[in-house]
C-alpha atoms as a PDB file:
ATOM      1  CA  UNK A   1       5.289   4.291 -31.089  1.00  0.00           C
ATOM      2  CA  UNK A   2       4.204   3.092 -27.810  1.00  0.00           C
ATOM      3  CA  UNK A   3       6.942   0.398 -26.373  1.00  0.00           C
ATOM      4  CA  UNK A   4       5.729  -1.614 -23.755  1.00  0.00           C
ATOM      5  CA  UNK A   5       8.707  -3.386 -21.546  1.00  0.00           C
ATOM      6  CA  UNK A   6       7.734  -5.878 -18.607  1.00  0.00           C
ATOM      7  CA  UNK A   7      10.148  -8.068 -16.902  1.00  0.00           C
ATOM      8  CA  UNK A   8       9.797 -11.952 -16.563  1.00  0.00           C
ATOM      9  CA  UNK A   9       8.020 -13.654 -14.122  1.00  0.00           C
ATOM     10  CA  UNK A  10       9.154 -14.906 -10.626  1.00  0.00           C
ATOM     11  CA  UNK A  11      11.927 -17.543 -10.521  1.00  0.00           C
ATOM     12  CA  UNK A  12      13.124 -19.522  -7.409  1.00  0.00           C
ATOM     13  CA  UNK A  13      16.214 -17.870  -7.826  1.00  0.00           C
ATOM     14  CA  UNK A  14      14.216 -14.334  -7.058  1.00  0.00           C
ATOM     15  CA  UNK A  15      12.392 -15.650  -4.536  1.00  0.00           C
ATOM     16  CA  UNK A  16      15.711 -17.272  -2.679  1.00  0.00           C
ATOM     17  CA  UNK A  17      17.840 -13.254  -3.347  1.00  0.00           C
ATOM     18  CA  UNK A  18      20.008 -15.007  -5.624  1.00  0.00           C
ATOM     19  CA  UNK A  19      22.104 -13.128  -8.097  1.00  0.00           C
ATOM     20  CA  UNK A  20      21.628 -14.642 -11.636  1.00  0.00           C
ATOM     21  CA  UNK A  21      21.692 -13.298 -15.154  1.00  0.00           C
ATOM     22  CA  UNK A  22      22.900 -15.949 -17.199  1.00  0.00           C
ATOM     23  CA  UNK A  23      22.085 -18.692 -15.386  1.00  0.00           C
ATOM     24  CA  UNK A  24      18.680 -20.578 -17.995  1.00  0.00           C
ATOM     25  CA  UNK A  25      16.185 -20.574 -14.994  1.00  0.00           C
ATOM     26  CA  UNK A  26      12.533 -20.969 -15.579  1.00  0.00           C
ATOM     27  CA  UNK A  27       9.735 -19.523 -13.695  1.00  0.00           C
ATOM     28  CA  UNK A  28       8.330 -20.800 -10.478  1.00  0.00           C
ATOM     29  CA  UNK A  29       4.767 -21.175  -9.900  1.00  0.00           C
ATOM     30  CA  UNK A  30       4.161 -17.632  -8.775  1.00  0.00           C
ATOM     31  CA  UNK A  31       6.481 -16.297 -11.922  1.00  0.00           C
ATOM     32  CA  UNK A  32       3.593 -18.328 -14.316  1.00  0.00           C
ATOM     33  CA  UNK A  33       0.996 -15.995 -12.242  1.00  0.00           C
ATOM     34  CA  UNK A  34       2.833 -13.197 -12.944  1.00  0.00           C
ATOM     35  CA  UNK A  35       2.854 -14.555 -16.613  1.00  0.00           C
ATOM     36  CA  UNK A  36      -0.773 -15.239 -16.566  1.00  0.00           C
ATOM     37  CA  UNK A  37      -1.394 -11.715 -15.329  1.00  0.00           C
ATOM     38  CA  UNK A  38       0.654  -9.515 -18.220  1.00  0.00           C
ATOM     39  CA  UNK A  39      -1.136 -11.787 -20.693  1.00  0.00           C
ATOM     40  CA  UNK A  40      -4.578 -10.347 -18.831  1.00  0.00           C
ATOM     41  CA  UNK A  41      -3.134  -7.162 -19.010  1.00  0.00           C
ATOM     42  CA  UNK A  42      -2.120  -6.979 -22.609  1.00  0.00           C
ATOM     43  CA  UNK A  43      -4.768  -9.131 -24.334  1.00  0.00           C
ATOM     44  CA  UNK A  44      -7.219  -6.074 -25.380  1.00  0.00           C
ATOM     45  CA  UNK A  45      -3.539  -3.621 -26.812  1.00  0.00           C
ATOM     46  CA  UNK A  46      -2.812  -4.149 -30.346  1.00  0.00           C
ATOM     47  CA  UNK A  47       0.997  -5.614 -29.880  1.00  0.00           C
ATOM     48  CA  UNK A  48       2.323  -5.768 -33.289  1.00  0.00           C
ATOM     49  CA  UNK A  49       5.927  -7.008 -32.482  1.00  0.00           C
ATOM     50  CA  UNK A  50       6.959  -9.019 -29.211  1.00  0.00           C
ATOM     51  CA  UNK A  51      10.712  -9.222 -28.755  1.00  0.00           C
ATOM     52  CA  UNK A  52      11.993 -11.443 -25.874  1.00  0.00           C
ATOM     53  CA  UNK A  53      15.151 -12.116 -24.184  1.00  0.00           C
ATOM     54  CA  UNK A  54      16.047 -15.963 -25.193  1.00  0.00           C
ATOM     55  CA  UNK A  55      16.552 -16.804 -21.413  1.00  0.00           C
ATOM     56  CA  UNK A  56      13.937 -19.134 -19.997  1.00  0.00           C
ATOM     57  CA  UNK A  57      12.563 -17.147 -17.835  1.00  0.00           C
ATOM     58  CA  UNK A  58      11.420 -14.213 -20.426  1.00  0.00           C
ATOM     59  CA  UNK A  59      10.571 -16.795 -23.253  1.00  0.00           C
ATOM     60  CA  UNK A  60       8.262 -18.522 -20.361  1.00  0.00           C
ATOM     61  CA  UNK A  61       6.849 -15.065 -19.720  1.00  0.00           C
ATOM     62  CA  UNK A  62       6.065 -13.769 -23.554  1.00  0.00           C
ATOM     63  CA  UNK A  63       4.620 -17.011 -24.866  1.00  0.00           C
ATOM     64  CA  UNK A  64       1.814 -16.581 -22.452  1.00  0.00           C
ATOM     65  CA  UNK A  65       1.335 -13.438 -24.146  1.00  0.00           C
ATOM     66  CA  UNK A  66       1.572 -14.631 -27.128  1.00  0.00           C
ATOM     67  CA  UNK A  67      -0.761 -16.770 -27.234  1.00  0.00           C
ATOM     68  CA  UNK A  68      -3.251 -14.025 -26.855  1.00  0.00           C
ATOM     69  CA  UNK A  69      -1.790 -12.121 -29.618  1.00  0.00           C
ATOM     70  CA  UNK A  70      -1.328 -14.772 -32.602  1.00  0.00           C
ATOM     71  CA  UNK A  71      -1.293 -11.762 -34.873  1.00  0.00           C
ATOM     72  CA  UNK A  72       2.449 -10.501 -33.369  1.00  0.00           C
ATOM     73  CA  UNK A  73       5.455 -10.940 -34.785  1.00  0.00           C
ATOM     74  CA  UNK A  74       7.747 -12.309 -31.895  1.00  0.00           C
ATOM     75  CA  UNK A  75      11.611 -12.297 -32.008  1.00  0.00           C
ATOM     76  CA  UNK A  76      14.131 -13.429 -29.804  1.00  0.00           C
ATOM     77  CA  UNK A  77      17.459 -11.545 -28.773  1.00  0.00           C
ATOM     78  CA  UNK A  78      20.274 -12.576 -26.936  1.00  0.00           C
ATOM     79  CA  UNK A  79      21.372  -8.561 -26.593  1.00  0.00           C
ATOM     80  CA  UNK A  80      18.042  -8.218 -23.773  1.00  0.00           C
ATOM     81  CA  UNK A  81      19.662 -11.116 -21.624  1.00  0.00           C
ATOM     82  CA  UNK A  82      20.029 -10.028 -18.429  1.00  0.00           C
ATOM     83  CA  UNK A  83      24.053  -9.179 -17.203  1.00  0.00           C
ATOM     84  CA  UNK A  84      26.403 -12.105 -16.392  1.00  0.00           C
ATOM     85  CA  UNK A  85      27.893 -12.332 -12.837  1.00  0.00           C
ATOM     86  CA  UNK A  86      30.511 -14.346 -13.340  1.00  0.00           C
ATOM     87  CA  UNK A  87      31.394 -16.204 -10.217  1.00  0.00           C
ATOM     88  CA  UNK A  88      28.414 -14.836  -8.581  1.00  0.00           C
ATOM     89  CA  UNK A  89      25.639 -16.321 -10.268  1.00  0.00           C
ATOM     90  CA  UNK A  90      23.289 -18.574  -8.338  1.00  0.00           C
ATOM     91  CA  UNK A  91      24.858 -17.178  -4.775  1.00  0.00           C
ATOM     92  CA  UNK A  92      23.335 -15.018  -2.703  1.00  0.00           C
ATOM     93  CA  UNK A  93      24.648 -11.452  -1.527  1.00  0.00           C
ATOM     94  CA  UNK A  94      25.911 -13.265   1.839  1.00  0.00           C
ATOM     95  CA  UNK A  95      27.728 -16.009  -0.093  1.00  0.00           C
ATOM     96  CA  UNK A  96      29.450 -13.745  -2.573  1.00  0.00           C
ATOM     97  CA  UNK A  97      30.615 -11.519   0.093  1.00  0.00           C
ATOM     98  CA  UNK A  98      32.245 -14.586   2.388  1.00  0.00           C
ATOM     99  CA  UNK A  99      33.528 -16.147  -0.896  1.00  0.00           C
ATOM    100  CA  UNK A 100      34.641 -12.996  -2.780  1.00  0.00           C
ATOM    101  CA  UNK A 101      34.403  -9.805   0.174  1.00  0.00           C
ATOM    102  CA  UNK A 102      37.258  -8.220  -1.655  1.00  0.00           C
ATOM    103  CA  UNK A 103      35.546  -8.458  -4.941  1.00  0.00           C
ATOM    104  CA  UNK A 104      32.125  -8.187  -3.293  1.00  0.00           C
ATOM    105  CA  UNK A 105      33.201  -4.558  -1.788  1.00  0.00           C
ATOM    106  CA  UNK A 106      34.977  -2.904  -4.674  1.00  0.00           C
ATOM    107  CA  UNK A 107      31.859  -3.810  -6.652  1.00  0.00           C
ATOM    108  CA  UNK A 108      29.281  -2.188  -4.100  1.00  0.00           C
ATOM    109  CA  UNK A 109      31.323   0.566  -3.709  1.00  0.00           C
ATOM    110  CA  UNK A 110      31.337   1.178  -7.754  1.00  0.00           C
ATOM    111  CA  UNK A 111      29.392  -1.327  -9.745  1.00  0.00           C
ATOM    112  CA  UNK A 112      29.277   1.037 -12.601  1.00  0.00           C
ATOM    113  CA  UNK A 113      32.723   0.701 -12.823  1.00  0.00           C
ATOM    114  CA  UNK A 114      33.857  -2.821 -10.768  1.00  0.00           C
ATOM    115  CA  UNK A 115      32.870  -6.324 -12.764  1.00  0.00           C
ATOM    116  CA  UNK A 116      31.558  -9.233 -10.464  1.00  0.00           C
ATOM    117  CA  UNK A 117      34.137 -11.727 -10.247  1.00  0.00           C
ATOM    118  CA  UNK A 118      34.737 -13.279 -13.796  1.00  0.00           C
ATOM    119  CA  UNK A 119      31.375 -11.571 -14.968  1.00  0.00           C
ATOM    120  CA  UNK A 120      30.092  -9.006 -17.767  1.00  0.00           C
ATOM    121  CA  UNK A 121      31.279  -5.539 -16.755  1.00  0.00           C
ATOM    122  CA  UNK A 122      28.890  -2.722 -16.655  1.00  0.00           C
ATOM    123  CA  UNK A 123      30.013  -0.722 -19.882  1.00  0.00           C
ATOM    124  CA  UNK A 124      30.229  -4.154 -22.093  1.00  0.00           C
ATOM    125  CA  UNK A 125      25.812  -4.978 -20.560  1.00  0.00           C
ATOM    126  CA  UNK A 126      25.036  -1.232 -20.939  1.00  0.00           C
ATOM    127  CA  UNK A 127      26.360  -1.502 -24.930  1.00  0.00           C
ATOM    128  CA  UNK A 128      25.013  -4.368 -25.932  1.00  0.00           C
ATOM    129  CA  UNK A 129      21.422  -3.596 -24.632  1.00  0.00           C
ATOM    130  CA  UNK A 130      21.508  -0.677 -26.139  1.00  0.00           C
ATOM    131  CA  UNK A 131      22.742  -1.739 -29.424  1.00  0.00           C
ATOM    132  CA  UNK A 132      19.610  -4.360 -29.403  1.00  0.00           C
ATOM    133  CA  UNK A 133      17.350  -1.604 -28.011  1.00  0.00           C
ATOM    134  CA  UNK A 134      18.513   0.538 -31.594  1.00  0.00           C
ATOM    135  CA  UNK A 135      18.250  -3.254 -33.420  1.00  0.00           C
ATOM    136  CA  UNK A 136      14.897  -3.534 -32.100  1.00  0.00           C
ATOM    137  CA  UNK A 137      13.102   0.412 -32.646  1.00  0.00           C
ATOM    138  CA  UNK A 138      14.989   0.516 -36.532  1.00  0.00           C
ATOM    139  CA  UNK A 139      13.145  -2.875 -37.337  1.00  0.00           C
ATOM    140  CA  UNK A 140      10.203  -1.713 -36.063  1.00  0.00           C
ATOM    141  CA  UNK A 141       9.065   1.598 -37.224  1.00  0.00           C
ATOM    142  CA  UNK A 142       6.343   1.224 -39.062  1.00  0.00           C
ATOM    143  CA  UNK A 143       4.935  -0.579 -35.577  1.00  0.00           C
ATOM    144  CA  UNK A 144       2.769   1.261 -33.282  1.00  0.00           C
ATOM    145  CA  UNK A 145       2.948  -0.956 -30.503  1.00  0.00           C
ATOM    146  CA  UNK A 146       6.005  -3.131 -29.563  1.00  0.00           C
ATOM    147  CA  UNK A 147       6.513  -5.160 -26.255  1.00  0.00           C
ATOM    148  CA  UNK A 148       9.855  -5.758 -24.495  1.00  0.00           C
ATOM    149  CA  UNK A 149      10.099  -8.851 -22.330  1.00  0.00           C
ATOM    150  CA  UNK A 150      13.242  -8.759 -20.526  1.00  0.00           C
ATOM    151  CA  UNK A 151      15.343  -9.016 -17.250  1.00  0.00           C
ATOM    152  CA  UNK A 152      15.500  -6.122 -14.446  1.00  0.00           C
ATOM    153  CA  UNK A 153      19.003  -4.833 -15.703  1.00  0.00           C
ATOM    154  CA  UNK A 154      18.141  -4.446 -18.985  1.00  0.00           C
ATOM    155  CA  UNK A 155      14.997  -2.650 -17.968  1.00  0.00           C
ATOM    156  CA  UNK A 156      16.930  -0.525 -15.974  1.00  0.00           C
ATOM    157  CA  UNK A 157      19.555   0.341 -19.191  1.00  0.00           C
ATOM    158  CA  UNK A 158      16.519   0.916 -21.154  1.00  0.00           C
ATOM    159  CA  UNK A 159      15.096   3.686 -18.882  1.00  0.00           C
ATOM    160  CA  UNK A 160      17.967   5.262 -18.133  1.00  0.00           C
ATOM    161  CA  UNK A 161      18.639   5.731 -21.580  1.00  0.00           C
ATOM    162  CA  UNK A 162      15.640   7.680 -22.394  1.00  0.00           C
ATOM    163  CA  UNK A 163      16.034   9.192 -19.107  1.00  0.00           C
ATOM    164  CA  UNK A 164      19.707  10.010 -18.318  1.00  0.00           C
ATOM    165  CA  UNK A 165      19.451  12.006 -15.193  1.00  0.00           C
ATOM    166  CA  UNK A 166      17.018   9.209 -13.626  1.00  0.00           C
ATOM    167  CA  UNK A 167      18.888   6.817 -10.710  1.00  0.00           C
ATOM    168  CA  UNK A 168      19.910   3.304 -12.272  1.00  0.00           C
ATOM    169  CA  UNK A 169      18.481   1.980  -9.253  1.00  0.00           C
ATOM    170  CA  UNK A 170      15.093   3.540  -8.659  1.00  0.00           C
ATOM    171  CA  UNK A 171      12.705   2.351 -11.302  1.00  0.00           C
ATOM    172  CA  UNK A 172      11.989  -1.842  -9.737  1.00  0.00           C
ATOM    173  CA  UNK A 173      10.049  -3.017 -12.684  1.00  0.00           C
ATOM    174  CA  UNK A 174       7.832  -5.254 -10.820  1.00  0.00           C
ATOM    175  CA  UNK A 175       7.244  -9.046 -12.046  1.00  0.00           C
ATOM    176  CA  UNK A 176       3.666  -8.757 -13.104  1.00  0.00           C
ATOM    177  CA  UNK A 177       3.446  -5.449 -14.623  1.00  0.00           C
ATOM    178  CA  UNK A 178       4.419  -3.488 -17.255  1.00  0.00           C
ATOM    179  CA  UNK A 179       6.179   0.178 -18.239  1.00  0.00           C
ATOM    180  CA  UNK A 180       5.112   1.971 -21.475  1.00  0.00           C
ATOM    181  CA  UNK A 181       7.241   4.582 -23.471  1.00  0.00           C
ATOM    182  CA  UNK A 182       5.656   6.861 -25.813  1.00  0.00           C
ATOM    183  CA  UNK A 183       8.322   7.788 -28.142  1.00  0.00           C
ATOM    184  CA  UNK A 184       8.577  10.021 -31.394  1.00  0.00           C
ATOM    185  CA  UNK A 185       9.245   9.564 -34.973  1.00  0.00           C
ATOM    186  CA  UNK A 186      13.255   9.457 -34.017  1.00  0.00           C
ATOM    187  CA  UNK A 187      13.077   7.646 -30.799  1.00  0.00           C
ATOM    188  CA  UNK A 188      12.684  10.383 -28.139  1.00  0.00           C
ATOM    189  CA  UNK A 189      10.824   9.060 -25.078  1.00  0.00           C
ATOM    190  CA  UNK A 190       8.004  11.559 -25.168  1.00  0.00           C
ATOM    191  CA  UNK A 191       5.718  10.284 -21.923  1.00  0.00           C
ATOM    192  CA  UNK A 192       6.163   7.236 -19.769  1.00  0.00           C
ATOM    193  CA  UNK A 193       3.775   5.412 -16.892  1.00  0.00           C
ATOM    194  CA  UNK A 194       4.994   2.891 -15.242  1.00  0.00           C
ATOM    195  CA  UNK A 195       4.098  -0.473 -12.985  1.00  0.00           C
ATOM    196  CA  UNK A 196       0.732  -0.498 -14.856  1.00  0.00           C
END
């Protein structure tokens, strides 16, 4: 199976540095360029199944490539929403860290471990991706070609899961383009290329 995974398209809330994973924001006008430009890129591969985060800003992002797949199946699921920051969302790294610097600093100094402030702790995100991630490859098998539209942190889960010793960090998952996975018959990542 080859599973493609591309994050949404830009939002004002990227654009301003703004942490948000809950928060319903829809794209901006470059995020519906971005949008335009995965559609581009995946209207000649056979997608059989597109799955979708039910946040604005991913469902924005996959309908434009639906519509050049009619064929697909599409799904929604809540378990590719992007983390929730609690207190944090819709501030900015400066904000957070004069509202919350005690907060702020415990979670930069271990935000594996530390929460933001009222929000979805790493372990709890990390699980339930996951869990929809297993969801997702079990109800697809007999697919060859499945696409993932999601959020950067759940992008991030994703590859670190096929790749543990990889840093969380590294991989950006530009808006725009996409990652492919080639994985076996029981759900190995055999081959990846990224930012295509």
């Amino acid at each position: 199976m080859k599973l493609y995974v591309a994050r949404h398209g830009q939002t004002d809330y990227n654009q301003q540095k703004k942490f948000y994973g809950s928060s319903d924001v829809p794209l901006n006008a470059n995020g519906r360029k971005d949008a335009a430009k995965l559609a581009d890129k995946f209207e000649a591969l056979p997608l059989e199944l597109i799955v979708t985060s039910d946040l604005k800003r991913a469902r924005q992002t996959a309908r434009t490539i639906i519509a050049t797949h009619p064929e697909s199946d599409s799904q929604l699921s809540s378990k590719l929403e992007e983390s929730h920051f609690g207190a944090w969302e819709g501030l900015n790294a400066d904000e957070i860290q004069a509202t919350f610097p005690e907060d702020w600093q415990n979670w930069l100094d271990d935000p594996f471990r530390v929460s933001p402030t009222n929000g979805e702790n790493f372990q709890d995100f990390n699980t339930r991706v996951l869990a929809g991630l297993k969801n997702i490859l079990s109800d697809a098998a007999s697919n060859d070609h499945v696409l993932l539209v999601a959020h950067l942190g759940v992008l991030r889960v994703i590859n670190q899961s096929f790749f543990p010793e990889s840093n969380f960090w590294e991989q950006k998952f530009p808006a725009g383009t996409y990652s492919v996975y080639q994985l076996d018959e029981v759900g190995r990542c055999v081959g990846v290329v990224y930012d295509v």
